[in-house]
Protein backbone atom coordinates (compact mmCIF):
# COMPACT_ATOMS: atom_id res chain seq x y z
CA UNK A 1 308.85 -108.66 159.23
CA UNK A 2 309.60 -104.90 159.80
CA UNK A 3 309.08 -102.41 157.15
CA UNK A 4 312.66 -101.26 157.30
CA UNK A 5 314.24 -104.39 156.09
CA UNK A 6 312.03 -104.55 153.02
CA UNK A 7 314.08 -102.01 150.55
CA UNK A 8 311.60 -102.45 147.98
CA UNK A 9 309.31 -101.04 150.05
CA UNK A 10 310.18 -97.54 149.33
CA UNK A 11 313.44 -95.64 147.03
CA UNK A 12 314.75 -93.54 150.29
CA UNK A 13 315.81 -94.28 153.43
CA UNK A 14 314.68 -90.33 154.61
CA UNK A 15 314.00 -87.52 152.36
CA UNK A 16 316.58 -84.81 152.16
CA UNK A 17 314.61 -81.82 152.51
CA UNK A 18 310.96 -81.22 153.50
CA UNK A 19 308.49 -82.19 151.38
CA UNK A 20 306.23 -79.69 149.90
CA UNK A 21 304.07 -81.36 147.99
CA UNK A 22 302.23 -84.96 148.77
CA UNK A 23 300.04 -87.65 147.53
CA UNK A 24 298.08 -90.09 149.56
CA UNK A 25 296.69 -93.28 147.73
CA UNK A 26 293.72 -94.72 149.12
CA UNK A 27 291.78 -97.42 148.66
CA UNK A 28 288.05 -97.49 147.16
CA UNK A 29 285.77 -98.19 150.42
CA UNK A 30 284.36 -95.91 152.56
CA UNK A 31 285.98 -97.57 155.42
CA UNK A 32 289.08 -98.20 153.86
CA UNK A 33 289.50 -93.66 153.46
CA UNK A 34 288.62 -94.20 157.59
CA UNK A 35 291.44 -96.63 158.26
CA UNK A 36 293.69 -94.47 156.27
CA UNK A 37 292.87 -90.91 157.71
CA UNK A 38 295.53 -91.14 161.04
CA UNK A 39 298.32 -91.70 158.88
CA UNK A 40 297.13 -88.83 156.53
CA UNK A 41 297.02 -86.55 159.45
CA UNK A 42 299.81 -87.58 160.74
CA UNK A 43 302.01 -86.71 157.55
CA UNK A 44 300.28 -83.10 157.71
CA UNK A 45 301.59 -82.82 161.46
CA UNK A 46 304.81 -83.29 160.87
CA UNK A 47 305.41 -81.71 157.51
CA UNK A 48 302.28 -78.98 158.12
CA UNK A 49 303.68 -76.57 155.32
CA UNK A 50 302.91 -79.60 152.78
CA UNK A 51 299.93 -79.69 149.98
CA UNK A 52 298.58 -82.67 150.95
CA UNK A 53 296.27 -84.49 148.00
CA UNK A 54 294.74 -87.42 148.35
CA UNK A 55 293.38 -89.87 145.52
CA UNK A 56 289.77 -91.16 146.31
CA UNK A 57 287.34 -93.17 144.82
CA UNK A 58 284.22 -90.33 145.35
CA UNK A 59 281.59 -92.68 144.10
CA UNK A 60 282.24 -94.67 147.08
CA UNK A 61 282.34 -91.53 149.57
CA UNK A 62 285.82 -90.93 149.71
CA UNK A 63 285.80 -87.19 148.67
CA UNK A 64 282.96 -86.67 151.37
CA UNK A 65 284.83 -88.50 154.51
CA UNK A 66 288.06 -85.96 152.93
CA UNK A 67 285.92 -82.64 153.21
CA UNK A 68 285.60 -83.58 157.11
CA UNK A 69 289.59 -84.22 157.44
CA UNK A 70 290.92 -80.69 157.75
CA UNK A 71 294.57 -82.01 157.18
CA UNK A 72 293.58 -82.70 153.62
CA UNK A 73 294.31 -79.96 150.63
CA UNK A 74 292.74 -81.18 147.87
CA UNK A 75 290.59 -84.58 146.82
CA UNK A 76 291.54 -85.79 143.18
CA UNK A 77 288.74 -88.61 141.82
CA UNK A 78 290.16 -91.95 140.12
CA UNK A 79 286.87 -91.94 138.38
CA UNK A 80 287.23 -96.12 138.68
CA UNK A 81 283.76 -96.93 139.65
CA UNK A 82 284.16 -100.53 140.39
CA UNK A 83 287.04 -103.33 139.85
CA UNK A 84 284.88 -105.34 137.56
CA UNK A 85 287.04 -106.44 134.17
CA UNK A 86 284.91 -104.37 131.51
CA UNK A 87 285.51 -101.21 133.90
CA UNK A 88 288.87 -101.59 134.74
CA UNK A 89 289.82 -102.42 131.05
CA UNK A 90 288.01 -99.08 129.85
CA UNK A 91 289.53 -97.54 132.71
CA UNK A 92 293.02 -98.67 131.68
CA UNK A 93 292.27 -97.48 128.08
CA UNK A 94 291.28 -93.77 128.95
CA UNK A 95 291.19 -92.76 132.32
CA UNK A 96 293.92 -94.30 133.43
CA UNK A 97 296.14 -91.91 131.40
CA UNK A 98 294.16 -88.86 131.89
CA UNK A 99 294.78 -89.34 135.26
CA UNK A 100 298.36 -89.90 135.50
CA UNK A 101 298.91 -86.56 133.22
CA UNK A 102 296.64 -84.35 135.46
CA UNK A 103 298.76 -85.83 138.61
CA UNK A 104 301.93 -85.38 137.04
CA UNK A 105 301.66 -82.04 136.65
CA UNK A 106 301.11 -81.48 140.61
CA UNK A 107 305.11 -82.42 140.68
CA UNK A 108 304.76 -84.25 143.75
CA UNK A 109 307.83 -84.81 145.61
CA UNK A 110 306.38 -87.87 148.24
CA UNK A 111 304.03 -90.36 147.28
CA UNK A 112 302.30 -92.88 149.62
CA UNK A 113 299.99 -95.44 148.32
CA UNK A 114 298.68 -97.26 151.68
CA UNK A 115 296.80 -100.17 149.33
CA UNK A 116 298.77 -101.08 146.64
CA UNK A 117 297.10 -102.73 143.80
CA UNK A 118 298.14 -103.23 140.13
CA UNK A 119 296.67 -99.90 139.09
CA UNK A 120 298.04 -98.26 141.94
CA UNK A 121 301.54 -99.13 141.39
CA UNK A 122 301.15 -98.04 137.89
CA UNK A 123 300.22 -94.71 138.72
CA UNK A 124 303.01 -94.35 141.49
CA UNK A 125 305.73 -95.74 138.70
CA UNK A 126 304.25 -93.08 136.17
CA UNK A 127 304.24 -89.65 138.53
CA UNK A 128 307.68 -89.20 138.60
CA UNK A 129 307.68 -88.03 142.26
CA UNK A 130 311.10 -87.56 144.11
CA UNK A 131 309.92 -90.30 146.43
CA UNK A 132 307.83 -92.53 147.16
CA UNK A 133 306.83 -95.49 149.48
CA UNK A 134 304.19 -98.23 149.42
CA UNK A 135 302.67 -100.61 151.74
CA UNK A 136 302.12 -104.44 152.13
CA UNK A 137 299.36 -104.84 153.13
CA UNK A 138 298.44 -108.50 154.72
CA UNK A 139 297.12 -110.03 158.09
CA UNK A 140 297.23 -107.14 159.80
CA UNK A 141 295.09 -103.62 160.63
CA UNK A 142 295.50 -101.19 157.61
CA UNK A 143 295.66 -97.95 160.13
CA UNK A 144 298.44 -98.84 161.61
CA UNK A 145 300.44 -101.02 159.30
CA UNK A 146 300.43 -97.53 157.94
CA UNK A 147 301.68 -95.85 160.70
CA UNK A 148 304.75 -98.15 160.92
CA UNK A 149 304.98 -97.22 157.20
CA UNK A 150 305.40 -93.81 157.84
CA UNK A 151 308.12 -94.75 160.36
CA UNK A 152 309.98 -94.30 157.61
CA UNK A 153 309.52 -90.64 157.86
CA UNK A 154 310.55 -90.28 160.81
CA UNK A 155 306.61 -90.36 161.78
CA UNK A 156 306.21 -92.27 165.61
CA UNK A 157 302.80 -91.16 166.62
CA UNK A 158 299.47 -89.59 165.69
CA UNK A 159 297.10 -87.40 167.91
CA UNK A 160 293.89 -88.68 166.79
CA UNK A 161 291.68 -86.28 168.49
CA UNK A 162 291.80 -83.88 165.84
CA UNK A 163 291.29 -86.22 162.40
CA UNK A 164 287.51 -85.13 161.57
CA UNK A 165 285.60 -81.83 162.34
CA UNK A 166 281.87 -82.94 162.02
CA UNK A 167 279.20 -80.31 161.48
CA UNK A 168 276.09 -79.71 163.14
CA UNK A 169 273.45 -80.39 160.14
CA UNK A 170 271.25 -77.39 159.51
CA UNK A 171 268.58 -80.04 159.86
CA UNK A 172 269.80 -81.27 163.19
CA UNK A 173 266.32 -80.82 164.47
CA UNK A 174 264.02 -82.66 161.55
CA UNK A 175 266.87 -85.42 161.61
CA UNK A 176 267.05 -85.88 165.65
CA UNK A 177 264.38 -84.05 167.10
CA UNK A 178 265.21 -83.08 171.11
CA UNK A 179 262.13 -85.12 172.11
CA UNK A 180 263.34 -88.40 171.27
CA UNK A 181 264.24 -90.20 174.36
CA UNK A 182 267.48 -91.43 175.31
CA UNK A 183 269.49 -93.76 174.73
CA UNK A 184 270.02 -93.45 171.56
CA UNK A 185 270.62 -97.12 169.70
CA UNK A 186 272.05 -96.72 165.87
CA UNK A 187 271.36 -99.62 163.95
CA UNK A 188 273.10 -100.09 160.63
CA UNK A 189 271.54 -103.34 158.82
CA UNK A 190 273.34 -104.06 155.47
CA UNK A 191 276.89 -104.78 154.44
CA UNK A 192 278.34 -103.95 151.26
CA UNK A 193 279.57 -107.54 150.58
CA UNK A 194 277.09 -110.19 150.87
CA UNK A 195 279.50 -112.38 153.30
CA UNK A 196 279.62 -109.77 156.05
CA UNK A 197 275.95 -109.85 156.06
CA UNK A 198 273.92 -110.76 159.51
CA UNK A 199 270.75 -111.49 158.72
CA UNK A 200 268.56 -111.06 161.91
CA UNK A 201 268.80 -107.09 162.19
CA UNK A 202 265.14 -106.63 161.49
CA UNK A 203 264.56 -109.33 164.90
CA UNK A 204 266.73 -107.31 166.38
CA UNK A 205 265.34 -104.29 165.94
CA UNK A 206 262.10 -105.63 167.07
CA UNK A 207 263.36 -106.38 170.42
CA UNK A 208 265.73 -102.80 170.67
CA UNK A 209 262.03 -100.94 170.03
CA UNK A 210 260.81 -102.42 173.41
CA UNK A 211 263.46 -101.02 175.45
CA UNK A 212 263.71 -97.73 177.03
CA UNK A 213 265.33 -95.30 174.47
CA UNK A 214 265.09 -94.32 170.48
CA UNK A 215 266.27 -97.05 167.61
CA UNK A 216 267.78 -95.00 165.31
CA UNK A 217 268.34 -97.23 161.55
CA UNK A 218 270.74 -95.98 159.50
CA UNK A 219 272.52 -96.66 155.85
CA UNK A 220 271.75 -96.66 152.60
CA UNK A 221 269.62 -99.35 150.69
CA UNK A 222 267.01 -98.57 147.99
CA UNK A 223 264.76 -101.91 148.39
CA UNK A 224 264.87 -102.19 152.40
CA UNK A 225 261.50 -101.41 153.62
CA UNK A 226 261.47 -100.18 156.59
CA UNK A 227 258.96 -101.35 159.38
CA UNK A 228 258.64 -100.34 163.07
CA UNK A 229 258.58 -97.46 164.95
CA UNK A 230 261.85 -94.52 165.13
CA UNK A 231 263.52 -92.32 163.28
CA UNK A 232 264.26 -93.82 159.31
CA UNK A 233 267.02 -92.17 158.30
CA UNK A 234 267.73 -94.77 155.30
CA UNK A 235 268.95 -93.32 151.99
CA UNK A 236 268.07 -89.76 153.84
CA UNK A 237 271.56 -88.87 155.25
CA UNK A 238 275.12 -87.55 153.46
CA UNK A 239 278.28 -88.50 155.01
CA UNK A 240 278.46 -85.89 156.74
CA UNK A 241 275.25 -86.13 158.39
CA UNK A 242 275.86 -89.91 159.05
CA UNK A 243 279.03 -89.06 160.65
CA UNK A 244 276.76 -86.71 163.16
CA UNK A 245 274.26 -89.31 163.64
CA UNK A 246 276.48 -91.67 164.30
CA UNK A 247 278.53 -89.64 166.90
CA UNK A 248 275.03 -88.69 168.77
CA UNK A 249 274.06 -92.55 169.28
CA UNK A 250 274.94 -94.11 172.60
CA UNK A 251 275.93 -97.39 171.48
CA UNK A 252 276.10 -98.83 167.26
CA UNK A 253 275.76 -101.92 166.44
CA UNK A 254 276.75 -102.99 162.74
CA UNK A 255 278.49 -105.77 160.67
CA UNK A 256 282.07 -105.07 159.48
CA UNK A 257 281.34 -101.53 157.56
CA UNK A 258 282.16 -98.41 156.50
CA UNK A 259 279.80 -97.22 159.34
CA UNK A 260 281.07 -99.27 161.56
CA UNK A 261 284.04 -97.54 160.95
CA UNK A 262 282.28 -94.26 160.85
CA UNK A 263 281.26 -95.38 164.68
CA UNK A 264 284.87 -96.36 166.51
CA UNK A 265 286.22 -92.86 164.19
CA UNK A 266 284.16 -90.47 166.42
CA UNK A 267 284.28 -92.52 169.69
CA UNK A 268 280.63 -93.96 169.45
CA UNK A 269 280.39 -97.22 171.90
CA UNK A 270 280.11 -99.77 169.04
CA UNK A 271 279.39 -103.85 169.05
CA UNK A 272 280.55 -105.17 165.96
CA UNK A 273 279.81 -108.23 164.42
CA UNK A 274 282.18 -110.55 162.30
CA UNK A 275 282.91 -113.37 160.45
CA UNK A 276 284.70 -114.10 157.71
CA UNK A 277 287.64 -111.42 158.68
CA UNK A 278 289.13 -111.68 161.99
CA UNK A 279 287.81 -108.57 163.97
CA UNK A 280 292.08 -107.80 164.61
CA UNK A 281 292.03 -107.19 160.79
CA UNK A 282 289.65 -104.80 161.15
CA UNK A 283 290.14 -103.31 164.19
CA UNK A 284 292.99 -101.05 165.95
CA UNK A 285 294.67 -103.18 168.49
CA UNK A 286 295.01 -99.41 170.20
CA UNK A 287 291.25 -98.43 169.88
CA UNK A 288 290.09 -96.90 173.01
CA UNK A 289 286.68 -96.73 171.81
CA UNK A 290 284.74 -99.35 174.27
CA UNK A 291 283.38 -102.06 171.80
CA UNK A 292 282.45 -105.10 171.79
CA UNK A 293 283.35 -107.49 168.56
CA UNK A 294 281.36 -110.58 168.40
CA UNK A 295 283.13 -113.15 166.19
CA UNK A 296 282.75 -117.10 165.49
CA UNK A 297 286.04 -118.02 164.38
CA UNK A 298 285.88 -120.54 161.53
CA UNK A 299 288.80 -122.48 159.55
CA UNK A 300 288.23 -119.92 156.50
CA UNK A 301 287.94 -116.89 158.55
CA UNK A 302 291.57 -117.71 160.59
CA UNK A 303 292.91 -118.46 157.00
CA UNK A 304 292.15 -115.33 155.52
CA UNK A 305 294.50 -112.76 154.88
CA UNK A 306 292.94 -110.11 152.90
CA UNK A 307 290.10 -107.95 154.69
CA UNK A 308 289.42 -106.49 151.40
CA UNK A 309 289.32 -109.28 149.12
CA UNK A 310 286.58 -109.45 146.75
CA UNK A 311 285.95 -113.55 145.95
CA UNK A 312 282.65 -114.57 147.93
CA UNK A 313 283.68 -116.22 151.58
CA UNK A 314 281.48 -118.43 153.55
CA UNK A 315 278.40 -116.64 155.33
CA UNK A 316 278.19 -119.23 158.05
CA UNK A 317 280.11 -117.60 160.95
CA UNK A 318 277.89 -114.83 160.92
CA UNK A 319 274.67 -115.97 161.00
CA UNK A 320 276.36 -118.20 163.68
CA UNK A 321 276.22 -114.70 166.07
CA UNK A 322 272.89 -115.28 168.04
CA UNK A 323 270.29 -112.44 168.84
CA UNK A 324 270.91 -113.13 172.42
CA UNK A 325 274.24 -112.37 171.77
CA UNK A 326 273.72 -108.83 170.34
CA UNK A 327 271.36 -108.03 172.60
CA UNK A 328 273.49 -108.93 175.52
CA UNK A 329 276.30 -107.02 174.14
CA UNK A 330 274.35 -103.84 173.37
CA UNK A 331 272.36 -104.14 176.89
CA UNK A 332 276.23 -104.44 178.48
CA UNK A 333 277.81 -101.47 176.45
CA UNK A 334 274.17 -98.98 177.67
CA UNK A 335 275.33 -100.02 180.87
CA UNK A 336 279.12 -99.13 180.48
CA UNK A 337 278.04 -95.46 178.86
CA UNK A 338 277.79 -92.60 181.03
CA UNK A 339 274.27 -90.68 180.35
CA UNK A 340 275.31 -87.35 177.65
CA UNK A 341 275.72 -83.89 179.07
């Protein structure tokens, strides 16, 4: 159903003057700032003289993937740490209100909030801003569900070249020495929820160390003990460094992540594995980044509707992916990618 014939969608049909001050609502996950960053920019391209603020989550990153978006004014922290009950019922009790004060006195005059939740809605029915307009989000990709948001504004495209300007690391050398040999493979081996999890990245990188090139592992996990030859840049990198990495790797292969976001964001060749959420969930249908998503569709997994829900899902589609599989699809996508300048 199109945006525009959902009125409650939103309390204008256009604004009547340019904005000057605006508020972008994310969600808590480091991919989920990701999926959200073309429609950020693309509300600073076409109202440029606009404050732009966004509200992140920073314990999960989001003020760090912000600092690399030069569209973005100012990062405000929600200071909700995690959607548990105890946290969000604290939250509720003090935060919560703190909050709303410290944003209401910003006066913003346009407020987007791209994943509405409970809490969310709150906030945008407390601010007081001139306008506002929400998404609803289901079945579909979150970037551009909230592009045909901003449609609403007038907003038709976004030139996507420009979103994040990554920095050279001062360390570039002690992190990626100019010995190592290419290609470069990044492997990142955990997921954040244990039903995105493939199990059989350790075989994997087993076999990736005995072709020609450098396995690069990266992500953060304080128990993983790390065995085999490379670079281990586990719990060593910041955002912005793993942004860098990332970008340098000739091909990344991941489960459904924020790195994995991290990867199709700079243009990094990236195979993709999935199974619980449908890869178009997840996905841009207009990526141009060449990937390769290796799915198992399932009953649950073309029943879901959420990406981001939080009850536990079945873990059997993904450990349905074989090594062969991966392997394939990485040796395929080395193949594809012209050798670096």
């Amino acid at each position: 159903m199109p945006l525009r014939s959902l009125p409650w969608l939103r309390n204008f049909k256009e604004p009547a003057e340019q904005p000057q001050c605006i508020l972008c609502v994310t969600a808590s996950g480091l991919g989920d700032v990701i999926m959200d960053l073309p429609a950020i920019h693309a509300l600073k391209q076409k109202f440029p003289n606009a404050r732009l603020t966004v509200l992140a989550h920073f314990n999960s990153g989001g003020d760090e993937i912000c600092k690399l978006a030069p569209a973005i004014d100012e990062t405000i922290d929600t200071g909700l740490k995690n959607f548990r009950w105890p946290t969000v019922i604290f939250f509720m009790l003090g935060r919560f209100w703190m909050l709303l004060f410290q944003l209401r006195k910003k006066k913003f005059d346009l407020a987007i909030v791209f994943w509405p939740n409970p809490i969310r809605r709150l906030l945008l029915a407390g601010l007081g801003s001139r306008y506002w307009i929400y998404s609803n989000l289901k079945n579909d990709f979150p970037g551009d569900q909230n592009l045909r948001l901003l449609q609403l504004l007038g907003i038709d495209s976004v030139d996507t070249k420009s979103i994040f300007q990554i920095p050279v690391p001062l360390n570039s050398q002690q992190i990626l020495p100019d010995n190592l040999p290419r290609p470069f493979i990044g492997v990142h081996p955990f997921c954040g929820m244990a039903w995105r999890q493939w199990s059989k990245f350790d075989t994997l990188r087993e076999h990736l160390s005995k072709l020609p090139g450098t396995v690069i592992v990266v992500g953060n996990r304080k128990d993983y003990n790390f065995k085999g030859l490379g670079p281990n840049l586990i719990n060593k990198l910041s955002i912005a460094e793993l942004f860098w990495v990332i970008k340098q790797c000739d091909v990344f292969v991941t489960a459904d992540s924020g790195p994995m976001h991290i990867s199709l964001a700079v243009g990094t060749p990236t195979v993709a594995l999935f199974g619980p959420v449908r890869p178009s969930m997840r996905i841009s249908k207009q990526e141009t980044t060449p990937h390769t998503a290796l799915y198992k569709p399932s009953d649950e997994s073309e029943k879901t509707i959420h990406a981001t829900q939080r009850k536990t899902l079945s873990n059997d589609a993904m450990q349905a992916i074989s090594l062969d599989e991966v392997i394939e699809a990485i040796e395929k996508t080395l193949n594809k990618t012209p050798p670096p300048p």
